[in-house]
Protein backbone atom coordinates (compact mmCIF):
# COMPACT_ATOMS: atom_id res chain seq x y z
CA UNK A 1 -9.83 30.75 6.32
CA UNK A 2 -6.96 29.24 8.28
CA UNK A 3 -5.64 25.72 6.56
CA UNK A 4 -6.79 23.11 8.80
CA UNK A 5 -7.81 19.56 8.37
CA UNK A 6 -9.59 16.91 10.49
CA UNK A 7 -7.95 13.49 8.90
CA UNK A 8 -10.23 10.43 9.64
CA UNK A 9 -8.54 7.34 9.51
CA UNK A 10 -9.38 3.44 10.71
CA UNK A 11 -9.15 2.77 14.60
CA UNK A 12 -6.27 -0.02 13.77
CA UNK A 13 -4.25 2.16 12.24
CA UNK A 14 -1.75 2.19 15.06
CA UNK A 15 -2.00 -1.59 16.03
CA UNK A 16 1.69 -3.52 15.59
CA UNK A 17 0.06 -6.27 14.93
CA UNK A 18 -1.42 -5.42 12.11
CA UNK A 19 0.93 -2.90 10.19
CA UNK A 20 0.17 -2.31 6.63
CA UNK A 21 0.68 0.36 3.74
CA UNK A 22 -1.91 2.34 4.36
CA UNK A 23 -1.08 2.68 8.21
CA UNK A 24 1.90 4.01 7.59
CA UNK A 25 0.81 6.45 4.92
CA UNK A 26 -2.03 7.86 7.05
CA UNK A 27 -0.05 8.12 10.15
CA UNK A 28 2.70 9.54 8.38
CA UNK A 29 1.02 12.17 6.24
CA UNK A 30 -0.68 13.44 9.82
CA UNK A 31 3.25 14.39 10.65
CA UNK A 32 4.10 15.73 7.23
CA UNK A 33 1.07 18.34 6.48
CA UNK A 34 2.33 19.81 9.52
CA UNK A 35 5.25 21.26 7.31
CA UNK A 36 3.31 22.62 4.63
CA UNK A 37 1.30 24.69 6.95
CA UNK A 38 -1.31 22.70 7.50
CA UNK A 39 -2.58 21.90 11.19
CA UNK A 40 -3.77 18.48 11.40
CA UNK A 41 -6.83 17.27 14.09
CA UNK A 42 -6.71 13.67 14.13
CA UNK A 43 -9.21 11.11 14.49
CA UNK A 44 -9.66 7.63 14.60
CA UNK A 45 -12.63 5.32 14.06
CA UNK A 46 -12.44 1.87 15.34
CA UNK A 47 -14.68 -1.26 13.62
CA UNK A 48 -14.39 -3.74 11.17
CA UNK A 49 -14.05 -1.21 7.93
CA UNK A 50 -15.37 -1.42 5.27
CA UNK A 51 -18.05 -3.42 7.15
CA UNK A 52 -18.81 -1.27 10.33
CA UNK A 53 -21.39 -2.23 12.85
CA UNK A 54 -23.70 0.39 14.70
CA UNK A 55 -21.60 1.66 16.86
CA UNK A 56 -18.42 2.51 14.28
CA UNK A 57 -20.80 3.94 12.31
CA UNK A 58 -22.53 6.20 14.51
CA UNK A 59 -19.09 7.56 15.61
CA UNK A 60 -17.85 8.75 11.77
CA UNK A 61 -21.48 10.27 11.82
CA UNK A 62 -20.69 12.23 15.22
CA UNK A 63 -17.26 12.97 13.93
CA UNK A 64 -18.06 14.66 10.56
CA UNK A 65 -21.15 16.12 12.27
CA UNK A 66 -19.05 17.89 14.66
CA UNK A 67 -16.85 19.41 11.93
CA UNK A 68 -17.70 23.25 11.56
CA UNK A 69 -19.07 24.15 8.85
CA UNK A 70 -16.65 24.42 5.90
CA UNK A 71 -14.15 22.45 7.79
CA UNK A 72 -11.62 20.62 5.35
CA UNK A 73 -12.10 17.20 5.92
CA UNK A 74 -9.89 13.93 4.85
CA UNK A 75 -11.05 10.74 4.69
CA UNK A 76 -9.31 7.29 4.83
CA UNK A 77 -11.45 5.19 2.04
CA UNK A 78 -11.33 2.31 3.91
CA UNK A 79 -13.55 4.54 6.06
CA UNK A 80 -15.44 6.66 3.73
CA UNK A 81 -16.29 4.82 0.53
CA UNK A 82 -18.63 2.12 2.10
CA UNK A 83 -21.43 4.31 3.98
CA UNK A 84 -21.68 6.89 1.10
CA UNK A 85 -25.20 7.21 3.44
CA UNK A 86 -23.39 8.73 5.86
CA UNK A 87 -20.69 10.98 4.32
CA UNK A 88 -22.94 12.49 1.05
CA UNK A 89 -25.49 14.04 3.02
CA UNK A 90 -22.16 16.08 4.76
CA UNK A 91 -20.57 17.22 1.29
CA UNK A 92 -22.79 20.26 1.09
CA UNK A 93 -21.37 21.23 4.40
CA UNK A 94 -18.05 20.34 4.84
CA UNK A 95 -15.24 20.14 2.30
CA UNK A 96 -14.25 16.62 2.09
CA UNK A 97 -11.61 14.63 0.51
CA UNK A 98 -11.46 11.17 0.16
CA UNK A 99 -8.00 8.84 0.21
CA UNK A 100 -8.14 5.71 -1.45
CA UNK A 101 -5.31 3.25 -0.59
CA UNK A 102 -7.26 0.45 -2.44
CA UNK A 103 -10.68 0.34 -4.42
CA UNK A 104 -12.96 -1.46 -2.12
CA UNK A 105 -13.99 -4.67 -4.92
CA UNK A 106 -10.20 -4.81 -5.41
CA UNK A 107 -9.56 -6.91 -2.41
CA UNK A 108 -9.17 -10.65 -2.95
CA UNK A 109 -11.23 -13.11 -2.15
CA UNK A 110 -14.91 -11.27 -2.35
CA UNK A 111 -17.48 -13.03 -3.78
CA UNK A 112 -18.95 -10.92 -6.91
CA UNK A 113 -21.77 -10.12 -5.36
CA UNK A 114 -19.76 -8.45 -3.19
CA UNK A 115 -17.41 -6.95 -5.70
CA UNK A 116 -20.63 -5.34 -7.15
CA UNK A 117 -22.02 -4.07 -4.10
CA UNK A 118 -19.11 -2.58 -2.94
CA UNK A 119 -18.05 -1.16 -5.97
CA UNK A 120 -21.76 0.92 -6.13
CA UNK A 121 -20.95 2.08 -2.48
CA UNK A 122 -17.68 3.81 -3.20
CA UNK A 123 -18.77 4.92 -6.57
CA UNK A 124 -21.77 6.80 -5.10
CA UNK A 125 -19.24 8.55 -2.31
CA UNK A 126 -16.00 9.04 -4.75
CA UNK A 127 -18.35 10.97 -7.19
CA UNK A 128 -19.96 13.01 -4.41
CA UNK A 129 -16.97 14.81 -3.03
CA UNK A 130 -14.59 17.71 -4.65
CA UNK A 131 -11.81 15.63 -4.46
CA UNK A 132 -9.98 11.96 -4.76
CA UNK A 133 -6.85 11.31 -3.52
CA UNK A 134 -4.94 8.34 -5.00
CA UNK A 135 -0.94 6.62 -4.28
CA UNK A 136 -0.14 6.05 -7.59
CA UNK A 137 -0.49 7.53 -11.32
CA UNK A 138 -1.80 3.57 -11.87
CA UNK A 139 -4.73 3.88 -9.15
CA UNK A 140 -5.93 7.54 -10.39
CA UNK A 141 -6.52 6.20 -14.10
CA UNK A 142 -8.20 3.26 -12.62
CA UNK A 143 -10.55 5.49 -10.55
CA UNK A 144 -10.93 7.90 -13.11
CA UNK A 145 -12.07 4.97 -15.83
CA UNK A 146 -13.77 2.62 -13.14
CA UNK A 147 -16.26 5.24 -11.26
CA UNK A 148 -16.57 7.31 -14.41
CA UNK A 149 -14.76 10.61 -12.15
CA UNK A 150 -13.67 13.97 -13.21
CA UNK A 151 -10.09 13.47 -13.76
CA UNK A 152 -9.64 17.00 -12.81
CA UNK A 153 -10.78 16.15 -9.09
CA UNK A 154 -8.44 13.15 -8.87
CA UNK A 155 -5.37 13.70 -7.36
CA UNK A 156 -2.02 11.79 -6.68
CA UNK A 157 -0.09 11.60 -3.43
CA UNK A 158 2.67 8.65 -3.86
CA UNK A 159 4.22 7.28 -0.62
CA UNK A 160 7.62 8.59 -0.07
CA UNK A 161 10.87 6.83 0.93
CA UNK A 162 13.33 7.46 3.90
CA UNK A 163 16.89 6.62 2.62
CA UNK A 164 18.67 4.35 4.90
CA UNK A 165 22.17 2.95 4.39
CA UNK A 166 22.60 0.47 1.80
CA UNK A 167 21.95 -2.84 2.90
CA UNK A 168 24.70 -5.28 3.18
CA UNK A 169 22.75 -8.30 2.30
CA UNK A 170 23.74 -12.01 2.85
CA UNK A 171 25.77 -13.51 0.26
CA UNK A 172 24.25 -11.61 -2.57
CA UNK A 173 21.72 -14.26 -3.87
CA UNK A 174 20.38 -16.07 -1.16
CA UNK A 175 18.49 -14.01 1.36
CA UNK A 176 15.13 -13.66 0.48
CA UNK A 177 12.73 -11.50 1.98
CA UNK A 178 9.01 -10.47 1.46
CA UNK A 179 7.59 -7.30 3.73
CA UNK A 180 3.48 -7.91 3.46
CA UNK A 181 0.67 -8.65 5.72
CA UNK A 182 -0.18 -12.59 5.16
CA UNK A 183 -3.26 -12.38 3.12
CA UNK A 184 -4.89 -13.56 -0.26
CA UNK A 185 -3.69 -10.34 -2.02
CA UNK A 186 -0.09 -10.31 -0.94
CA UNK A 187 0.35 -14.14 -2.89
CA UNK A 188 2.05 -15.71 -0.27
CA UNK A 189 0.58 -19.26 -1.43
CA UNK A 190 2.42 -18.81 -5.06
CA UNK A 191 5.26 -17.44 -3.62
CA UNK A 192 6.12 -20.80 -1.71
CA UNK A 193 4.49 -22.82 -4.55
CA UNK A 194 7.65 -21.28 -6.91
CA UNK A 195 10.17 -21.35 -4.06
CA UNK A 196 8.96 -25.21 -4.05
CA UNK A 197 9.76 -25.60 -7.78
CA UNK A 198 13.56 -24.33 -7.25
CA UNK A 199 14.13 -26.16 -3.62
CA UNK A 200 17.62 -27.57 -5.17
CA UNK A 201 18.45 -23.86 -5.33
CA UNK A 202 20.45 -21.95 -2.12
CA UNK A 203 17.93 -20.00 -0.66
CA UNK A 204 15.78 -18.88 2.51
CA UNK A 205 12.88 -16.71 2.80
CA UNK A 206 11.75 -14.63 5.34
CA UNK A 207 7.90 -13.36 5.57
CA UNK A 208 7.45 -10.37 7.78
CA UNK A 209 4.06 -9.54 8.09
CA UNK A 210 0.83 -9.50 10.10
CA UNK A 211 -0.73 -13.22 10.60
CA UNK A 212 -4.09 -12.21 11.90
CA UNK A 213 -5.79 -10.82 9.15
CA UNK A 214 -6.77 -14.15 7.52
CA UNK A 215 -5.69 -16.83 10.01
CA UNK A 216 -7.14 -19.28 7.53
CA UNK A 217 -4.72 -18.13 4.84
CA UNK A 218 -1.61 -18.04 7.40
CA UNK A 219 -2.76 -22.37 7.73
CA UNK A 220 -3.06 -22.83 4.47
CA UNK A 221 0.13 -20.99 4.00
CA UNK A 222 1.85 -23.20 6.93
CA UNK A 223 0.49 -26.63 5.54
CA UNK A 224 2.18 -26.09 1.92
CA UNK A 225 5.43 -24.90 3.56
CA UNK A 226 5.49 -28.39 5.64
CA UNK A 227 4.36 -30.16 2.56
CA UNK A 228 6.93 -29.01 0.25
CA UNK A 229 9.76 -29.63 2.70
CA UNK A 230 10.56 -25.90 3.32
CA UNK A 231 10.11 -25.79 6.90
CA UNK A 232 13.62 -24.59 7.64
CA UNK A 233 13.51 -22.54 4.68
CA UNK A 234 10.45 -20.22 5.06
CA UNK A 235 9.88 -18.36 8.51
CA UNK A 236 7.18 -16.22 9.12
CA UNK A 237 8.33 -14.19 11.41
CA UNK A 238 4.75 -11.99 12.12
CA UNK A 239 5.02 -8.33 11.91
CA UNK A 240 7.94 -6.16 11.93
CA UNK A 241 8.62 -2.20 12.57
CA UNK A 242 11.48 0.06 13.19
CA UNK A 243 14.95 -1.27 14.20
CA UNK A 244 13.72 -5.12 13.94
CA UNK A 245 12.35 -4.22 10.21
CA UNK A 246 15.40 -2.39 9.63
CA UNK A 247 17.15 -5.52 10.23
CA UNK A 248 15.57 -7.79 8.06
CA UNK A 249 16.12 -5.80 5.61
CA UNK A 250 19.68 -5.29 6.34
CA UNK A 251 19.78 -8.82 5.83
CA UNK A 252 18.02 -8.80 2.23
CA UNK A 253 19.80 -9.88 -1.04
CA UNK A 254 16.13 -9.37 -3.03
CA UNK A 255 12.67 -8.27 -1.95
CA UNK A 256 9.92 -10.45 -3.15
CA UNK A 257 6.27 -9.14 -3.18
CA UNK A 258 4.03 -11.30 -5.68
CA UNK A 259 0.70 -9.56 -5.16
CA UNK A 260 -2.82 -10.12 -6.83
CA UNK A 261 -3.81 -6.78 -6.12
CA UNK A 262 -1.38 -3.30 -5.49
CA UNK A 263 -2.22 0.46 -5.88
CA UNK A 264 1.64 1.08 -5.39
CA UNK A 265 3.28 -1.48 -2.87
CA UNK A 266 5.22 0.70 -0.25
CA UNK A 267 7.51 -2.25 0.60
CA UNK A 268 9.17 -1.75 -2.80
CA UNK A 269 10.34 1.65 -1.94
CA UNK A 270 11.43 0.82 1.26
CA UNK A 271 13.59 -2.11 -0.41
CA UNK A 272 14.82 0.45 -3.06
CA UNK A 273 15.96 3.08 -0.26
CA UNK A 274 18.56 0.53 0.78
CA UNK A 275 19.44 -0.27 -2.68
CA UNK A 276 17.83 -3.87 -2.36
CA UNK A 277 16.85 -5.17 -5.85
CA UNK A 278 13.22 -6.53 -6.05
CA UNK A 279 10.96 -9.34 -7.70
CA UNK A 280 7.31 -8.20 -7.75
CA UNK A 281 4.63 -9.09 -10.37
CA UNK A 282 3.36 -6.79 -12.97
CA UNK A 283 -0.08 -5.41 -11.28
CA UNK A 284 -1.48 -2.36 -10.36
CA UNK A 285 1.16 0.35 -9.26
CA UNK A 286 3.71 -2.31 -8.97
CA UNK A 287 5.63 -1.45 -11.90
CA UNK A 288 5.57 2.44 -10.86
CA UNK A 289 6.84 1.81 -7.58
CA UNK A 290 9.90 -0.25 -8.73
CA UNK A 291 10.03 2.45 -11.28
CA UNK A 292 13.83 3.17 -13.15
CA UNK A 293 17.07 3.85 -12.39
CA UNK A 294 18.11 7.91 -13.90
CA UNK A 295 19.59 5.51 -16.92
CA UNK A 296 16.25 3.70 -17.73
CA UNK A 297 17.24 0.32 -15.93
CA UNK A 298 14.48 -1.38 -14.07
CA UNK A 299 15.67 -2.46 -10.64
CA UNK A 300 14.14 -5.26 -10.48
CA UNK A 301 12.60 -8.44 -12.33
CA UNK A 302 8.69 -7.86 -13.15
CA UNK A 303 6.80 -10.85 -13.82
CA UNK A 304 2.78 -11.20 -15.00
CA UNK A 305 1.19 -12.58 -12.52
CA UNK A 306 -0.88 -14.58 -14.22
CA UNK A 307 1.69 -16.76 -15.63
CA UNK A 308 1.98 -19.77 -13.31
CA UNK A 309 5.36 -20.33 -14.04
CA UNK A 310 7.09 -16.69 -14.38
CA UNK A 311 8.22 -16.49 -10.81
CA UNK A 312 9.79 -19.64 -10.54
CA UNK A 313 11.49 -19.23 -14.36
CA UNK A 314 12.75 -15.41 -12.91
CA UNK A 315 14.15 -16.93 -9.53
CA UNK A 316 16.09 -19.44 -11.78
CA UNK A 317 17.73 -16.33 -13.37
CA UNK A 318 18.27 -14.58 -10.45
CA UNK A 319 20.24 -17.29 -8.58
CA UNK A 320 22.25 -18.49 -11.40
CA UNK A 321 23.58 -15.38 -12.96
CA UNK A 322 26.30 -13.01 -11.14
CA UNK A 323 25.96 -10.58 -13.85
CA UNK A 324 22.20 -9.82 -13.72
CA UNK A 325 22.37 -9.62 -10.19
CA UNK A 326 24.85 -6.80 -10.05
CA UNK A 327 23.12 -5.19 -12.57
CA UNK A 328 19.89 -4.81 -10.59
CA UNK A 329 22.16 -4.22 -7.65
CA UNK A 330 23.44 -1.08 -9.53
CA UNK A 331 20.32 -0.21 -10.72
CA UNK A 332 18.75 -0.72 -7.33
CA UNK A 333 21.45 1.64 -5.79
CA UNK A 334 20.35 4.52 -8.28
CA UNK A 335 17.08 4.57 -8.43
CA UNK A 336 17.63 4.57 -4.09
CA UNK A 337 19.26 8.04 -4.57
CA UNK A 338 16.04 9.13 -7.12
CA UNK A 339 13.61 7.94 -4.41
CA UNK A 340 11.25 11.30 -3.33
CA UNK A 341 10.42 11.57 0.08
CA UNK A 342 7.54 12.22 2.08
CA UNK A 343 7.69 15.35 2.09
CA UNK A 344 6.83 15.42 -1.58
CA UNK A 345 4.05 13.40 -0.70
CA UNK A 346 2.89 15.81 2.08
CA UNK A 347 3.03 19.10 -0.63
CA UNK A 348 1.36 16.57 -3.29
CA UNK A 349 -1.83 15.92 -0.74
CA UNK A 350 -1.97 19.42 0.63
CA UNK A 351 -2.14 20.48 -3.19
CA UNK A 352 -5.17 18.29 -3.09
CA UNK A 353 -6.52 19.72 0.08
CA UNK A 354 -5.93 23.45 -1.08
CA UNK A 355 -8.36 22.14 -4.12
CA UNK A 356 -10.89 21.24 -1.67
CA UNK A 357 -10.49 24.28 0.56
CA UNK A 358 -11.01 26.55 -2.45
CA UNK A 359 -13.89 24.47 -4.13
CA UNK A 360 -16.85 27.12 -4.79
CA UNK A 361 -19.51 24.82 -4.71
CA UNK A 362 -19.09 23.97 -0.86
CA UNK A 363 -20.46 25.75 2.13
CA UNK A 364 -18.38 28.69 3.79
């Protein structure tokens, strides 16, 4: 049987507008497999995943239906783990995978109701396929304790990095910069709330990011910045990708992500692989993405995010001591040249896919 895979991913997943982690991964990983003999047949499913109307749905069904039989088959969970109707009734057929960026109920915001129906969807599809795919050690416990799965079946695939040159940074303190859509999840809100409590502080912030996911978040966000007097301090500057992203960060004394919500946080990487320290709050894969320098030094400040005052109290530190700063700046700068690549993400999924390839209990 030759070694190929149909990869299903969301229809936005090449928008600019709206870049995010899982994007990138996706359309990434479709380049990567390529080099560890896989052949990759794309497809992408446009609607308003995880709530698709008639029409989105009736095109994953065509999709998987035209699959061969035995066909290795990856799916994006924002696609898959929502309409378990329409991808268990496959599993005896094809051999399918699923990749979860983010459990469904983890998104902020949902009403419980919708936490719990959500969480029953993906549970239903996760446990009816050979194999899981998670981005982070963090993520495949959760999975494995949350949906009650086989941890044998539940695989990791971290993002990788792409070294770039050290940045150069602004004066060392001052340039802040946080790389996330501008949603609930990504803690935008608390972010400016904190930078609000240290306004007699040097600083500036720049938010690259998408600002049409929520645009009732982005006003909300607006309205505190012009409240607390920050106007010319914090500039949301919308989304940003290759040689303008590479700027900002060029520009970057410390990456700031203060997140409800992360499986991994890609933006953290991509700060480390130019040796920018980072301030990020202690959830989900957070802490495994900032990770350690080879001599055990965190490169970075972690904070709980569910003390209200930790980010303001670690910003404090940050700005007023020289020492601590070029300590993470060290640390930042090794842990840069311990970063994996993608291609160890590539031979870390296709391990997963040969899993699923090889599974006895699917069709031929």
């Amino acid at each position: 049987m030759s070694r190929s895979v149909h990869i299903v991913m969301p229809g936005g997943v090449d928008d600019p507008a709206a870049p995010s982690g899982g994007n990138i991964y996706d359309r990434r990983l479709c380049r990567e497999l390529s080099g560890t003999g896989w052949q990759v047949r794309e497809h992408s499913v446009a609607g308003s995943w995880p709530q698709p109307g008639a029409d989105a749905r009736a095109e994953l069904a065509r999709i998987l239906a035209r699959a061969a039989d035995g066909a290795v088959v990856l799916l994006d969970g924002l696609v898959a783990c929502a309409v378990p109707d329409i991808v268990v009734p496959e599993t005896g057929r094809l051999r399918i995978a699923v990749l979860v960026h983010l459990p469904l109920g983890d998104e902020t915001g949902l009403a419980p109701s919708r936490v719990t129906e959500l969480d029953a969807l993906e549970r239903r599809t996760l446990r009816s396929v050979p194999a899981v795919v998670a981005t982070s050690e963090w993520a495949a416990r959760r999975l494995v304790a949350h949906h009650g799965l086989d941890p044998g079946r539940v695989h990791v695939a971290a993002p990788g990095a792409d070294i770039e040159p050290p940045a150069s940074g602004t004066d060392g303190a001052s340039r802040l910069v946080c790389v996330a859509s501008v949603t609930p999840r990504k803690g935008q809100l608390r972010l400016v709330e904190a930078l609000a409590d240290v306004a007699d502080l040097p600083w500036t912030l720049v938010c690259a990011g998408g600002l049409g996911q929520d645009p009732a978040y982005v006003a909300q966000l607006r309205a505190l910045i012009e409240k607390s007097g920050l106007d010319g301090r914090v500039h949301l500057v919308g989304p940003q990708s290759g040689a303008e992203l590479d700027a900002t960060y060029a520009d970057a004394d410390l990456l700031v992500l203060t997140s409800y919500a992360e499986t991994y946080g890609m933006a953290v990487t991509e700060a480390l692989a130019r040796g920018i320290p980072v301030l990020a709050t202690t959830v989900g894969g957070l802490p495994e993405a900032v990770g350690h320098a080879p001599d055990g030094t965190v490169p970075g400040l972690l904070v709980r995010s569910e003390d209200a005052g930790a980010l303001a109290t670690a910003l404090r530190r940050w700005f007023g001591d020289p020492a601590l700063r070029r300590r993470l700046r060290a640390a930042a700068g090794a842990r840069r040249a311990a970063l994996d690549g993608w291609e160890t993400t590539a031979c870390n999924l296709a391990g997963a896919l040969e899993h699923v390839r090889l599974d006895p209990r699917r069709a031929a």
